[in-house]
PDB file of N, CA and C in Angstrom:
ATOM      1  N   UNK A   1     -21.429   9.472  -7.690  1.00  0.00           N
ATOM      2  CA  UNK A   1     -20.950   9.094  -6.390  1.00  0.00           C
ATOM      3  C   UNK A   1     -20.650  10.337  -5.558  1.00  0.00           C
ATOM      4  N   UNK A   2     -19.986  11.201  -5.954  1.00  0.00           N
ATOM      5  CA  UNK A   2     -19.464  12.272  -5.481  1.00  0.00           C
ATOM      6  C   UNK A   2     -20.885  13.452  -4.931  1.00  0.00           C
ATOM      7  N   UNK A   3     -21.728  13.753  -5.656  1.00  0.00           N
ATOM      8  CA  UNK A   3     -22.520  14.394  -5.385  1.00  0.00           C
ATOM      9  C   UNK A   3     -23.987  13.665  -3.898  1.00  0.00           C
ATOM     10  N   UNK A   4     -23.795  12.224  -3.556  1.00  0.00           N
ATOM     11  CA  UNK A   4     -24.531  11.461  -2.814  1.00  0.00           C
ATOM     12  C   UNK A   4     -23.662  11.133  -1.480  1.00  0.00           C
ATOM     13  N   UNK A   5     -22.228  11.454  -1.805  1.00  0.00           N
ATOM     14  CA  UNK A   5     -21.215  10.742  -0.546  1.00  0.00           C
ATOM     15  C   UNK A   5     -20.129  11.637  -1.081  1.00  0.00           C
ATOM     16  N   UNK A   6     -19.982  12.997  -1.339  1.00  0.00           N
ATOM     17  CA  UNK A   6     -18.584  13.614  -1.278  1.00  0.00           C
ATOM     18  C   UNK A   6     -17.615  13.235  -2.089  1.00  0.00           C
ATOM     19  N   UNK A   7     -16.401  13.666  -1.968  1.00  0.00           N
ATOM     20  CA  UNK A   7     -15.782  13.831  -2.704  1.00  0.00           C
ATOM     21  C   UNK A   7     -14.393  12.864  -2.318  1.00  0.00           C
ATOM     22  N   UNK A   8     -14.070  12.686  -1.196  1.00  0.00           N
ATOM     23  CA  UNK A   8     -13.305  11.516  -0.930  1.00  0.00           C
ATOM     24  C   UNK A   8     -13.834  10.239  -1.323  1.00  0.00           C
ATOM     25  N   UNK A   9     -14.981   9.779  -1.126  1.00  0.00           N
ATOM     26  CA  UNK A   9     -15.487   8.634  -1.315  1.00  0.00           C
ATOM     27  C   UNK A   9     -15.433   8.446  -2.575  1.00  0.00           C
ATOM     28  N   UNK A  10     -15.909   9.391  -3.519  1.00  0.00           N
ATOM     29  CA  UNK A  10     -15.933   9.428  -4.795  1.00  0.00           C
ATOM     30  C   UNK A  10     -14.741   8.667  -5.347  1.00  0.00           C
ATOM     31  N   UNK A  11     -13.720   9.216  -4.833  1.00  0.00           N
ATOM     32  CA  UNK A  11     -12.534   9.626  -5.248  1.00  0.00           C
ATOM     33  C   UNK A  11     -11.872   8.263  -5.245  1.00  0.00           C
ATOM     34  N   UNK A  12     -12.023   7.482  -3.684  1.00  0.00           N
ATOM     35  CA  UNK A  12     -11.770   6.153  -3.822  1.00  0.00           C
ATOM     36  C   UNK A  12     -12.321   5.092  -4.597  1.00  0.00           C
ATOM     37  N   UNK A  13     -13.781   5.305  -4.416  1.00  0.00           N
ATOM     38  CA  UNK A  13     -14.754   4.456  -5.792  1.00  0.00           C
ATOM     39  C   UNK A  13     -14.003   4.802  -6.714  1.00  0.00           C
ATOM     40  N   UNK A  14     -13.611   5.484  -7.490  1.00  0.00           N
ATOM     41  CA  UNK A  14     -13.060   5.274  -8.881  1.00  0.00           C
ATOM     42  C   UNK A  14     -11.235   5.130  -8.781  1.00  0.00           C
ATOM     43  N   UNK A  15     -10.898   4.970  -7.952  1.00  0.00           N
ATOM     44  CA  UNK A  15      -9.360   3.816  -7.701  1.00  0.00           C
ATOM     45  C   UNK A  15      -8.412   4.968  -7.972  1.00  0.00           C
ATOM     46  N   UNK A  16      -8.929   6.179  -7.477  1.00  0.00           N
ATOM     47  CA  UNK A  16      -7.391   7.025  -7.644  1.00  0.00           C
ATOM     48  C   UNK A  16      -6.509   6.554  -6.539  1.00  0.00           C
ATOM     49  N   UNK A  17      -5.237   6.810  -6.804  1.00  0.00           N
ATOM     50  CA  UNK A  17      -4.369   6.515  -5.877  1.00  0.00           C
ATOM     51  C   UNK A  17      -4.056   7.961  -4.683  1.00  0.00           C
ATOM     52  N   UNK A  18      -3.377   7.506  -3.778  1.00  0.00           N
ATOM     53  CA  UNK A  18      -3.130   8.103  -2.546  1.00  0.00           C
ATOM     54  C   UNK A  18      -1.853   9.394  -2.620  1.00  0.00           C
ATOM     55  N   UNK A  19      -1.398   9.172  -4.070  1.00  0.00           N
ATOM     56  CA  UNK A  19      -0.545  10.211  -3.981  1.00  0.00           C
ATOM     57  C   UNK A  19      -0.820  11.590  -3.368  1.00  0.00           C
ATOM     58  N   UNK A  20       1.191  12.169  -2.990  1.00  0.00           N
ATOM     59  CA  UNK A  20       0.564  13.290  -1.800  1.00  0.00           C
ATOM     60  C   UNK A  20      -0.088  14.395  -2.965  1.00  0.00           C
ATOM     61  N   UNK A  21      -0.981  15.406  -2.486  1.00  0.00           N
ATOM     62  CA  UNK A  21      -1.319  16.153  -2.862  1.00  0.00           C
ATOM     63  C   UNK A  21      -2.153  16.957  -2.930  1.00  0.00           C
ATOM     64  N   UNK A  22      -2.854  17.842  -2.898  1.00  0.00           N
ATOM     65  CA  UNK A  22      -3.693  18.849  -2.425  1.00  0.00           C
ATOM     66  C   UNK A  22      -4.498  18.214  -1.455  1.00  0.00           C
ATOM     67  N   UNK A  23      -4.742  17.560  -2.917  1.00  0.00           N
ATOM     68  CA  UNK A  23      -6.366  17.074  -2.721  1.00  0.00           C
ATOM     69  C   UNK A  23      -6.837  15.337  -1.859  1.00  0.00           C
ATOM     70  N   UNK A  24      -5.217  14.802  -1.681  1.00  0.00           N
ATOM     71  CA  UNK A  24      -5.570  13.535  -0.642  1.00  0.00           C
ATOM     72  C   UNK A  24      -4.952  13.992   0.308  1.00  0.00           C
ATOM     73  N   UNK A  25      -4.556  14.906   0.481  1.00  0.00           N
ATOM     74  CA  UNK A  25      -4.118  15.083   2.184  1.00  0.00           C
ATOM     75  C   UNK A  25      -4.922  14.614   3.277  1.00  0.00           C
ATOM     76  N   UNK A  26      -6.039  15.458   3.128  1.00  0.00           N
ATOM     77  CA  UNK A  26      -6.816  15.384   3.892  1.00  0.00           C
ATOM     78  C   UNK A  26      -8.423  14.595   3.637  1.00  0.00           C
ATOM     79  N   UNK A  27      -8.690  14.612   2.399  1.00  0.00           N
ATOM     80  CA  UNK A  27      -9.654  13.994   1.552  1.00  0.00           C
ATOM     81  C   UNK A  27      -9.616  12.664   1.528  1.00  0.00           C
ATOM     82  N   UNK A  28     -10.066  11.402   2.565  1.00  0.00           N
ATOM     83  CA  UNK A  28      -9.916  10.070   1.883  1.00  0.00           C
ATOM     84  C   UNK A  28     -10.789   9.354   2.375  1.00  0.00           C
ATOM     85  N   UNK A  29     -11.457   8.082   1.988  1.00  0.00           N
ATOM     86  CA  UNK A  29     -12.240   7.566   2.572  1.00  0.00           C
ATOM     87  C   UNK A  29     -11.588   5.893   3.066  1.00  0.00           C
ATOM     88  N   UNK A  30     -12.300   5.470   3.593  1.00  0.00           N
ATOM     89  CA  UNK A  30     -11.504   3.536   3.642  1.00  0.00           C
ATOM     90  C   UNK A  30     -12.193   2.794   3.368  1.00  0.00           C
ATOM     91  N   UNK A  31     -12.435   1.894   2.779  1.00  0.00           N
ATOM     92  CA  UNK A  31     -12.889   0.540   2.007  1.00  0.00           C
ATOM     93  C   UNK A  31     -14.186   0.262   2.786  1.00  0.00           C
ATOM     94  N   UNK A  32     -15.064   1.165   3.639  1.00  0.00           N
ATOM     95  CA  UNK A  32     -15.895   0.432   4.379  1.00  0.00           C
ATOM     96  C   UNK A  32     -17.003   1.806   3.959  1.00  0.00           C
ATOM     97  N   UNK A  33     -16.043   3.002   4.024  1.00  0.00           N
ATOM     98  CA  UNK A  33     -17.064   4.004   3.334  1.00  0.00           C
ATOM     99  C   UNK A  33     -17.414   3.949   1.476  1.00  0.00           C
ATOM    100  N   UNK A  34     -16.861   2.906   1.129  1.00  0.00           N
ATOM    101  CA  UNK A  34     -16.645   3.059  -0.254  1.00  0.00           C
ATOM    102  C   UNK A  34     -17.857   1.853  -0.273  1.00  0.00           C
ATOM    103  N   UNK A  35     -17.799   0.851   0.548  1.00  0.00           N
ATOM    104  CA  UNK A  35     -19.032  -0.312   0.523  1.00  0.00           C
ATOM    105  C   UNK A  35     -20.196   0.441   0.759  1.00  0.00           C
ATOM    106  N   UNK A  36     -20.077   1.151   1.618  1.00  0.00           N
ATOM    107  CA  UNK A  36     -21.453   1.698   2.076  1.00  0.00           C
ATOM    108  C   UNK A  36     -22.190   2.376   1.015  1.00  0.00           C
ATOM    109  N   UNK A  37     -20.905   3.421   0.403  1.00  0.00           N
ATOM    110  CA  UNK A  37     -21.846   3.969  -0.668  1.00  0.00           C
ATOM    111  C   UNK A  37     -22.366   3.286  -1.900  1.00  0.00           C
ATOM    112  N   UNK A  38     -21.587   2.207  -2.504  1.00  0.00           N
ATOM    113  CA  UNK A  38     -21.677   0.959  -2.804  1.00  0.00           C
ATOM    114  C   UNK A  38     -23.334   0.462  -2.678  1.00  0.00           C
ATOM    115  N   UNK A  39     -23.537   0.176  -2.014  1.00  0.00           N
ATOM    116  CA  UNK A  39     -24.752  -0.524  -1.414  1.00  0.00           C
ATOM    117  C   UNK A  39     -25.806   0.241  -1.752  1.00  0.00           C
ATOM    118  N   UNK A  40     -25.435   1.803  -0.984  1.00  0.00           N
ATOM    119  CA  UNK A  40     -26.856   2.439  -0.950  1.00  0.00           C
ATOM    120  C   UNK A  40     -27.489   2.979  -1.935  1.00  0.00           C
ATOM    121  N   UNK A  41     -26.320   2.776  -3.132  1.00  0.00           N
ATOM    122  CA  UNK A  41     -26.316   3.111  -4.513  1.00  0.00           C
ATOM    123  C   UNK A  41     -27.345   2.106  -5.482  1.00  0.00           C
ATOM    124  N   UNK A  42     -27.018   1.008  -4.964  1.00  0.00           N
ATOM    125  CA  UNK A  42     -26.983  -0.507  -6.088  1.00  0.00           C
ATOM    126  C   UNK A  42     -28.580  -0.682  -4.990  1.00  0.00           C
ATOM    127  N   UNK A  43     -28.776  -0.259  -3.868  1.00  0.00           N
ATOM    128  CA  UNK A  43     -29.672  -1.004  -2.757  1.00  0.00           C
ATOM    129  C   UNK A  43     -29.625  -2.099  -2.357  1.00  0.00           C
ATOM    130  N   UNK A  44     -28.291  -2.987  -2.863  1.00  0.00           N
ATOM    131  CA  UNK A  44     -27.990  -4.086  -2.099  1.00  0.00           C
ATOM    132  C   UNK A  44     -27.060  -4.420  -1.440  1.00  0.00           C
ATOM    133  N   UNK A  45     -27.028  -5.205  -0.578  1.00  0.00           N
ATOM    134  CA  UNK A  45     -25.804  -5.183   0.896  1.00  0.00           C
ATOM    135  C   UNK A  45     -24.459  -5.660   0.120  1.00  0.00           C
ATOM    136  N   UNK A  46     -24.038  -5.141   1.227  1.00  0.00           N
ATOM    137  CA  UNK A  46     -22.336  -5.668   1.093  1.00  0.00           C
ATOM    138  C   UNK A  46     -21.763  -5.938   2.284  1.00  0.00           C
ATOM    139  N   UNK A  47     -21.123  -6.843   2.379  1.00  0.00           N
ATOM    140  CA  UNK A  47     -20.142  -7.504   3.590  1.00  0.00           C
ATOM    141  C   UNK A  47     -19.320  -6.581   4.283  1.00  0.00           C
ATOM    142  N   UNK A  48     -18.867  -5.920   3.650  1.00  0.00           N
ATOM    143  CA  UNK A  48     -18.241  -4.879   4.508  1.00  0.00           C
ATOM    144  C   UNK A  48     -18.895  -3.277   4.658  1.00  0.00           C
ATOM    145  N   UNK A  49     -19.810  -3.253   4.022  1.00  0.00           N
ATOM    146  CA  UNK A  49     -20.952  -1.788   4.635  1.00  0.00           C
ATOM    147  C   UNK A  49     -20.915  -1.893   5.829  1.00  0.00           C
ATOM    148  N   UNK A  50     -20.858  -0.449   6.532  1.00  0.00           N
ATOM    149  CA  UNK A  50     -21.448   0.028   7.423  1.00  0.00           C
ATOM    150  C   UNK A  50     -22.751   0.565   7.117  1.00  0.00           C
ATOM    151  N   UNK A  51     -23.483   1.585   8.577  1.00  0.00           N
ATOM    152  CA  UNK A  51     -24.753   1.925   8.083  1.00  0.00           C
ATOM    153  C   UNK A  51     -24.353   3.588   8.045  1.00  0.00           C
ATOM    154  N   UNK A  52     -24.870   4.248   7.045  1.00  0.00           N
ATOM    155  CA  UNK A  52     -24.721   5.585   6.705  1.00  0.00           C
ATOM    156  C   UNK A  52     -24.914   6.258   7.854  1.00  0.00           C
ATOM    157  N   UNK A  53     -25.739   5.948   8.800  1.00  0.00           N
ATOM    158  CA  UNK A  53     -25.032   6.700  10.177  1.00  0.00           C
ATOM    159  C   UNK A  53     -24.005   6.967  10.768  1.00  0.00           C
ATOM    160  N   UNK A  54     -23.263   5.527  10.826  1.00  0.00           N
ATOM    161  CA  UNK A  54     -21.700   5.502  11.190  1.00  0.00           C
ATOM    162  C   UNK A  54     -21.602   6.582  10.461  1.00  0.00           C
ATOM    163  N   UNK A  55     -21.404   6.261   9.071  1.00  0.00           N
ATOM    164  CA  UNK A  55     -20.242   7.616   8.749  1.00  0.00           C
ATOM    165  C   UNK A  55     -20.519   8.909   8.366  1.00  0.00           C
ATOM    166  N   UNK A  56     -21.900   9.185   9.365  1.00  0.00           N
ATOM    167  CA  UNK A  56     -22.267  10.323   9.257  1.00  0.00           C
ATOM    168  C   UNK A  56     -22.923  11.396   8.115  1.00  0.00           C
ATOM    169  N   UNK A  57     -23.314  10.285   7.185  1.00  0.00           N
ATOM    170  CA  UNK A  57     -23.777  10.600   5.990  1.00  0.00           C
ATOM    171  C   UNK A  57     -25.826  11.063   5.555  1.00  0.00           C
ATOM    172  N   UNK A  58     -26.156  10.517   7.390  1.00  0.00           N
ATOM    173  CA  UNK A  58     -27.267  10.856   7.394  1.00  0.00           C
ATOM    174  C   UNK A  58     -27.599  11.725   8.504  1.00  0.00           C
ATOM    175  N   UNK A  59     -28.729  12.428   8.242  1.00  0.00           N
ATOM    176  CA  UNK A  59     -28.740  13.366  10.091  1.00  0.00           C
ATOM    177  C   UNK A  59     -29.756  12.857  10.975  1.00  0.00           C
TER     178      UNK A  59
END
């Protein structure tokens, strides 16, 4: 996950929590970047995906 969509996204796909700390300060994704990668992973939709444009994941 991490190496296709970063390291926040990653981070939420596998259900770490939000505690403060280095590394979620600023690092996080929301339930819509976590579908997306979701999807583009599996190649099938999800209800709450966006399209990897939104979140800037393509150029």
């Amino acid at each position: 996950m991490e190496r296709n969509f970063g390291y926040g996204i990653a981070r939420a796909y596998a259900g770490h929590t939000d505690r403060t700390g280095p590394a979620t300060t600023y690092i996080k994704a929301d339930l819509q970047a976590v579908a997306t990668a979701l999807a583009a992973l599996t190649g099938q939709p999800h209800p709450l995906a966006t399209s990897l444009d939104e979140l800037g994941l393509r150029s």
